[in-house]
Structures are given as structure tokens and as C-alpha cells.
C-alpha atoms as a PDB file:
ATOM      1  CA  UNK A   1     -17.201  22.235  33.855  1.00  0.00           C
ATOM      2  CA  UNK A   2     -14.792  25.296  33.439  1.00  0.00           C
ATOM      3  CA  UNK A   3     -11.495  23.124  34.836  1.00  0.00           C
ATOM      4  CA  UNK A   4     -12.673  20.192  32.726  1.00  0.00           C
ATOM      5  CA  UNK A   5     -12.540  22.544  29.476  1.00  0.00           C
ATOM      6  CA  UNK A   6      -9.141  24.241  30.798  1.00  0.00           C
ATOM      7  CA  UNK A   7      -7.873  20.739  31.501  1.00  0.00           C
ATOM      8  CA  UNK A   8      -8.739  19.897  27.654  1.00  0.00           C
ATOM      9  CA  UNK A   9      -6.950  22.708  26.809  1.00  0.00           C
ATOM     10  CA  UNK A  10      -4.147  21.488  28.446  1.00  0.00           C
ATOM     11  CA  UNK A  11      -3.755  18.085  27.344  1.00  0.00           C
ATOM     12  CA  UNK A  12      -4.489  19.447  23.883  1.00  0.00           C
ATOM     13  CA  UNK A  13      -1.698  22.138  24.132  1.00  0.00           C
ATOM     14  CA  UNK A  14       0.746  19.008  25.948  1.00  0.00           C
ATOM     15  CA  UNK A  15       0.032  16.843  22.665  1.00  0.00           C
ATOM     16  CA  UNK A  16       0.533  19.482  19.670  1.00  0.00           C
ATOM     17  CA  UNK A  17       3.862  20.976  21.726  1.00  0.00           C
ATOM     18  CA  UNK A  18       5.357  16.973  20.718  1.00  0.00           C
ATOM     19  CA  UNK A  19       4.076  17.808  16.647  1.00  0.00           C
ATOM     20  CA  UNK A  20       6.861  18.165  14.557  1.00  0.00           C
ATOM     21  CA  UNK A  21       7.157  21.490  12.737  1.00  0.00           C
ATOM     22  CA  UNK A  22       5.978  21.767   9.107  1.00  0.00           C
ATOM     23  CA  UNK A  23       9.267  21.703   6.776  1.00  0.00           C
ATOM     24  CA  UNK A  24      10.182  25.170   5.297  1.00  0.00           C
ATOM     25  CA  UNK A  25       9.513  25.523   1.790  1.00  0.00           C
ATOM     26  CA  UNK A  26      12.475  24.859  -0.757  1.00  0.00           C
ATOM     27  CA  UNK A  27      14.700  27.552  -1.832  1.00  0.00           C
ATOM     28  CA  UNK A  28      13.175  26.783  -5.394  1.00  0.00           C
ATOM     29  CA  UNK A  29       9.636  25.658  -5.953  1.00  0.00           C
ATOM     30  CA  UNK A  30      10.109  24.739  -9.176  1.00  0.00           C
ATOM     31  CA  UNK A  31      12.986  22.196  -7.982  1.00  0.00           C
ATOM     32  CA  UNK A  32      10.660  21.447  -5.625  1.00  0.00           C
ATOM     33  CA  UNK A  33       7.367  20.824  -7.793  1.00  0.00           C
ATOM     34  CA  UNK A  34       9.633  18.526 -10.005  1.00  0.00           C
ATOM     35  CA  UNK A  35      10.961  16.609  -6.843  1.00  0.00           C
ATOM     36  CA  UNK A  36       7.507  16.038  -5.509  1.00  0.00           C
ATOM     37  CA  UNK A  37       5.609  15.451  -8.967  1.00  0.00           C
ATOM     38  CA  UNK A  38       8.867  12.625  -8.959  1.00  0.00           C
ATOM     39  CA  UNK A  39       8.793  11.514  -5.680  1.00  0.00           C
ATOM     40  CA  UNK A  40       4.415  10.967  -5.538  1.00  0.00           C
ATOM     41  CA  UNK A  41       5.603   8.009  -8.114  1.00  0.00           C
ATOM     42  CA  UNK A  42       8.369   6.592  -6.134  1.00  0.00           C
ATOM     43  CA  UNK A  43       7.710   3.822  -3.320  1.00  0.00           C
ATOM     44  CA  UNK A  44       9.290   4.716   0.150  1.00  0.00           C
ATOM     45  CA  UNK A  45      11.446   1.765   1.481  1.00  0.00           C
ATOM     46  CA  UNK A  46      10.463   2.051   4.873  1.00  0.00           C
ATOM     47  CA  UNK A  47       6.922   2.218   4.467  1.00  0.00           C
ATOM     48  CA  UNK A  48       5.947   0.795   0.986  1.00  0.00           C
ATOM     49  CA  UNK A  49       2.621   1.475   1.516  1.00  0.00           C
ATOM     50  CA  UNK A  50       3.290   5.513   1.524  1.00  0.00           C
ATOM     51  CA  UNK A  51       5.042   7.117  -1.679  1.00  0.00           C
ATOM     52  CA  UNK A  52       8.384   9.216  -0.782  1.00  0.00           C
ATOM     53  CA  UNK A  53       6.450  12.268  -1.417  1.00  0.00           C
ATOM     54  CA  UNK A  54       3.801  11.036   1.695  1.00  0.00           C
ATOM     55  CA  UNK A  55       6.437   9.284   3.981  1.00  0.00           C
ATOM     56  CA  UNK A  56       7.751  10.984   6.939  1.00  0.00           C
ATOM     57  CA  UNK A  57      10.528   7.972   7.487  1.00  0.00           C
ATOM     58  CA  UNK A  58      14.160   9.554   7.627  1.00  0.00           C
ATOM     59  CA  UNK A  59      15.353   7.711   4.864  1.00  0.00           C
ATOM     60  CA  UNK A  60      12.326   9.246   2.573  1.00  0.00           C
ATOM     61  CA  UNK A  61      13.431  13.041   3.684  1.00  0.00           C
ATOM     62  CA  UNK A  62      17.390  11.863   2.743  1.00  0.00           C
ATOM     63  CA  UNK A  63      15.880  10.540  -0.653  1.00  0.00           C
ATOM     64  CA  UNK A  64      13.928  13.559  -1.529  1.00  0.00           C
ATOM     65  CA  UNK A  65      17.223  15.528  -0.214  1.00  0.00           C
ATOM     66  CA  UNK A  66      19.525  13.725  -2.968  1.00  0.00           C
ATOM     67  CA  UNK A  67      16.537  14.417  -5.499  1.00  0.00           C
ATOM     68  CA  UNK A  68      16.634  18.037  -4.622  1.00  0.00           C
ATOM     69  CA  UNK A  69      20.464  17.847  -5.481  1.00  0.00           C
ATOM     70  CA  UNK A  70      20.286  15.891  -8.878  1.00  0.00           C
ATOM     71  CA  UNK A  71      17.758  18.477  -9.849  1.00  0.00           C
ATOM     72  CA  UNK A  72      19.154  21.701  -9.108  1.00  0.00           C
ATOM     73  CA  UNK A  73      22.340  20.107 -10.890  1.00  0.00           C
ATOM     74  CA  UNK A  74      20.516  19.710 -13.729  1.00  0.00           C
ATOM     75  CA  UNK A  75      19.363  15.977 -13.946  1.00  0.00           C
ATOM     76  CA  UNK A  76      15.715  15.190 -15.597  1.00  0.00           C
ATOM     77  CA  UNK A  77      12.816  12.699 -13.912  1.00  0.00           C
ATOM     78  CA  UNK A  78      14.115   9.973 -16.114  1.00  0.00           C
ATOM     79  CA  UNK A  79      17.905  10.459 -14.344  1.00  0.00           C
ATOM     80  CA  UNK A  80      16.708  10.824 -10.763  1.00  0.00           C
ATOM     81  CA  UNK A  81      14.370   7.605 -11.281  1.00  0.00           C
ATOM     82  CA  UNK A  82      17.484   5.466 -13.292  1.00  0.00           C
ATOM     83  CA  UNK A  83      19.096   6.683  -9.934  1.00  0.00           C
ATOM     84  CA  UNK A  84      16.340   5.182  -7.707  1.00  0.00           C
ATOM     85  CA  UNK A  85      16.325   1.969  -9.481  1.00  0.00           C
ATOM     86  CA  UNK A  86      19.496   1.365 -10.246  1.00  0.00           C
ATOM     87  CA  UNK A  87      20.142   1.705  -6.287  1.00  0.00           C
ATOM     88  CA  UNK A  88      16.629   0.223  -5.375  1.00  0.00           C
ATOM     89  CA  UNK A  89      15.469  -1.882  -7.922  1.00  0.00           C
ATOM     90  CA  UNK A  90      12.729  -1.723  -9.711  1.00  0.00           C
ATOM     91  CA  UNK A  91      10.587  -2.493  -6.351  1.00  0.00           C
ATOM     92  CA  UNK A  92      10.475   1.539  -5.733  1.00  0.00           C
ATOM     93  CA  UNK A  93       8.306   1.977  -8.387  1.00  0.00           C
ATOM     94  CA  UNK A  94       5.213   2.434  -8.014  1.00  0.00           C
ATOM     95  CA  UNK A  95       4.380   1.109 -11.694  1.00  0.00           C
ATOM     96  CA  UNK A  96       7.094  -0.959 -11.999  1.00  0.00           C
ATOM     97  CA  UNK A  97       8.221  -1.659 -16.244  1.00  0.00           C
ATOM     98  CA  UNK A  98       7.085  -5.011 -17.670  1.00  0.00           C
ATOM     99  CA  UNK A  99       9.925  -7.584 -17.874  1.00  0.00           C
ATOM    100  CA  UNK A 100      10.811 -10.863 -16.945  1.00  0.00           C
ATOM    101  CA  UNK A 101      11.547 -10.002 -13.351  1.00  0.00           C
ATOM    102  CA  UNK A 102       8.514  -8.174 -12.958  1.00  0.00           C
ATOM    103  CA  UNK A 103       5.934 -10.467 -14.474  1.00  0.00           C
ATOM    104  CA  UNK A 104       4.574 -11.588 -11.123  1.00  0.00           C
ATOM    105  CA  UNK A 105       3.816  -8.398 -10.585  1.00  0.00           C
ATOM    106  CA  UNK A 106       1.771  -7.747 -12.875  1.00  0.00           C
ATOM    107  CA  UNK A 107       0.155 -11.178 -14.237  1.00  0.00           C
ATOM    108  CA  UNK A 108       0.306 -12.871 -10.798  1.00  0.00           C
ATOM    109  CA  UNK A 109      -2.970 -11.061  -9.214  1.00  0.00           C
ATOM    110  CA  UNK A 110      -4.916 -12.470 -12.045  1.00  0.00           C
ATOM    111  CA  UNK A 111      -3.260 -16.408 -12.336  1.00  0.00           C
ATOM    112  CA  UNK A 112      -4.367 -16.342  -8.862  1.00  0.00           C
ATOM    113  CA  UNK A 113      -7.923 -15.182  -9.147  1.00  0.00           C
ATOM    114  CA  UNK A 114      -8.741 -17.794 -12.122  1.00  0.00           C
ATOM    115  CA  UNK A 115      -6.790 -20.395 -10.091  1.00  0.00           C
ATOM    116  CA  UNK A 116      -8.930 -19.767  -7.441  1.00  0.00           C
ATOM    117  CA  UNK A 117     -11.971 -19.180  -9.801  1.00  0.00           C
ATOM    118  CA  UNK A 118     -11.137 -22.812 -11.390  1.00  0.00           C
ATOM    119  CA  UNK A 119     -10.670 -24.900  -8.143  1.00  0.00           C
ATOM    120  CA  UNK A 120     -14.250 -23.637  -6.955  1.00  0.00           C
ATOM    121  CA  UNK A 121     -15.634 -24.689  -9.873  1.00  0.00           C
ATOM    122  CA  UNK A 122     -14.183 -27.809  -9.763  1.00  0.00           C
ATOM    123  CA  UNK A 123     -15.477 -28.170  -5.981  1.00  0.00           C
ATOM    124  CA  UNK A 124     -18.935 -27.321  -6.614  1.00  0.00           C
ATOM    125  CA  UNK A 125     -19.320 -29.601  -9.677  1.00  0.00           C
ATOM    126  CA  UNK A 126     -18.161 -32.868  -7.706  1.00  0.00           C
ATOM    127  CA  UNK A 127     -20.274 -31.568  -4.964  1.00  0.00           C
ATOM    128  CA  UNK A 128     -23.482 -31.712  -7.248  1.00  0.00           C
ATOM    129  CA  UNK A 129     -22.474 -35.264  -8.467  1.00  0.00           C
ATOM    130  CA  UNK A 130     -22.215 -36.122  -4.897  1.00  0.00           C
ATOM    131  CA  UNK A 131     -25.731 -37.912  -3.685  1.00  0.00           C
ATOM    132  CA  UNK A 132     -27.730 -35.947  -0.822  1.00  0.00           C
ATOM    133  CA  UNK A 133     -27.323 -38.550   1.670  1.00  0.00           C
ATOM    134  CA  UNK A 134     -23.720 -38.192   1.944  1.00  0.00           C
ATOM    135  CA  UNK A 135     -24.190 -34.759   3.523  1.00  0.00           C
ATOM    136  CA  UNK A 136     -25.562 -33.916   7.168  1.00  0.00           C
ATOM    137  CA  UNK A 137     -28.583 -32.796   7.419  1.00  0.00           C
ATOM    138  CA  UNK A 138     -29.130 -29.529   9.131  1.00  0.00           C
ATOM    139  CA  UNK A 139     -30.821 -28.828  12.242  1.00  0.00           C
ATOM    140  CA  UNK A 140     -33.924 -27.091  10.781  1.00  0.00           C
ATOM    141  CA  UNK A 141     -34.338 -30.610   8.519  1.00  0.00           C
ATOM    142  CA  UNK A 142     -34.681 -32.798  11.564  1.00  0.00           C
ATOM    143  CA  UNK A 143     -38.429 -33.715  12.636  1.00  0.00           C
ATOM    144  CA  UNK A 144     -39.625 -33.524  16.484  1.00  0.00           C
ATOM    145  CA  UNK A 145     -38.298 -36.822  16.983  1.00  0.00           C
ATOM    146  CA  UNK A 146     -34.990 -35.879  16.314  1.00  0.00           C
ATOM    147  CA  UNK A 147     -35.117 -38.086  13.254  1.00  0.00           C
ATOM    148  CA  UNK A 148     -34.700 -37.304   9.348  1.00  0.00           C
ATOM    149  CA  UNK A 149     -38.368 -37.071   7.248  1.00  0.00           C
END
């Protein structure tokens, strides 16, 4: 019992030695509160399901890097994120502005739930037309004999 719990240890010390190291807070947290409140709405490219604030990915850290240096020079949200989409497109966005280009976006969820919505109904009312002896029964329909009522 005693080398089983030292052995534990061990493995657990093996696995945490591999953790990466927690990144050192910025030189100036209010840079740094603007960068993240920025970043939380920007989409990382690597792994779009993650904002740039949550990714780990390399490219993310070089992102919030560059946002660290447009803010300490003195550019605003709206400049860093003009920045990100003028490089990106408007795909890094987490809510990305209503336009032309983006109207799948937004509108193409819904088309597809009443298309959907429509061609069940349509299926179901030609089904009710249909007349029951065009369907199989089902097995708990069938007498002993094996044969229809």
C-alpha cells in the first residue's frame, strides 16, 4: 500500500514536471485587462472553437503579443479589432457585423431549421394520405400463425 501511494506520487510529480509554467503577469495590467477584455471577443485561428484570450496555440500568444503593442502605443479596441479583421477577416469575430458576406452566418441556422421543419411536414402529410396496407406490419401485429388479423 505505502509503495503504491509513493509510486502515485511519482507518476503524479513525472506528469506536472511536463506542465508548462503559468505566464508572468504583464508589465501593465491595465494594458493587459484591455488586451484580454479584447481578445475574450476575438476567435483564435488555430482553434476556432477557443477565443484568443482561452487558446494556448502559438499563434494566439503572438496575437495577444501584437495587441499588447498596439495598446501600450496608444491604439483603442476598435483599432486593434480593424487590425484583426482587416488581416483575418471578419471570420475572427466572434459576433461577426451583419452584411452581405456574413448573412449565412447569421440567417443560415434558421433557413435550415424551417427547411427542415417544412420537408417533415411535407413527409408526414403524404404519409397520412398513404393507405395502411402499403406499410409493413410490425412484428407485435402478426397473429400466432404468422399471419395479419
Amino acid at each position: 500500500m505505502r509503495s503504491a501511494c509513493i509510486g502515485l506520487l511519482l507518476g503524479l510529480g513525472a506528469l506536472s514536471a511536463g506542465a508548462n509554467e503559468a505566464a508572468p503577469a504583464a508589465a501593465d495590467p491595465v494594458v493587459e485587462a484591455k488586451m484580454l477584455h479584447i481578445a475574450a471577443e476575438l476567435r483564435c485561428l488555430v482553434c476556432q472553437n477557443q477565443t484568443l484570450a482561452d487558446s494556448d496555440a502559438s499563434l494566439a500568444q503572438d496575437l495577444r503579443a501584437q495587441m499588447r503593442v498596439m495598446l501600450r502605443g496608444g491604439a483603442d479596441a476598435a483599432q486593434v479589432r480593424r487590425f484583426m479583421t482587416d488581416r483575418y477577416g471578419d471570420f475572427v469575430l466572434y459576433r461577426p457585423p451583419l452584411k452581405a458576406t456574413t448573412l449565412p452566418l447569421w440567417f443560415g441556422p434558421g433557413a435550415m431549421l424551417a427547411a427542415g421543419l417544412a420537408a417533415l411536414t411535407l413527409v408526414l402529410r403524404r404519409r397520412s394520405r398513404l393507405s395502411d396496407a402499403l406499410f409493413d406490419p410490425d412484428d407485435g401485429d402478426l397473429t400466432e400463425g404468422g399471419v395479419p388479423p
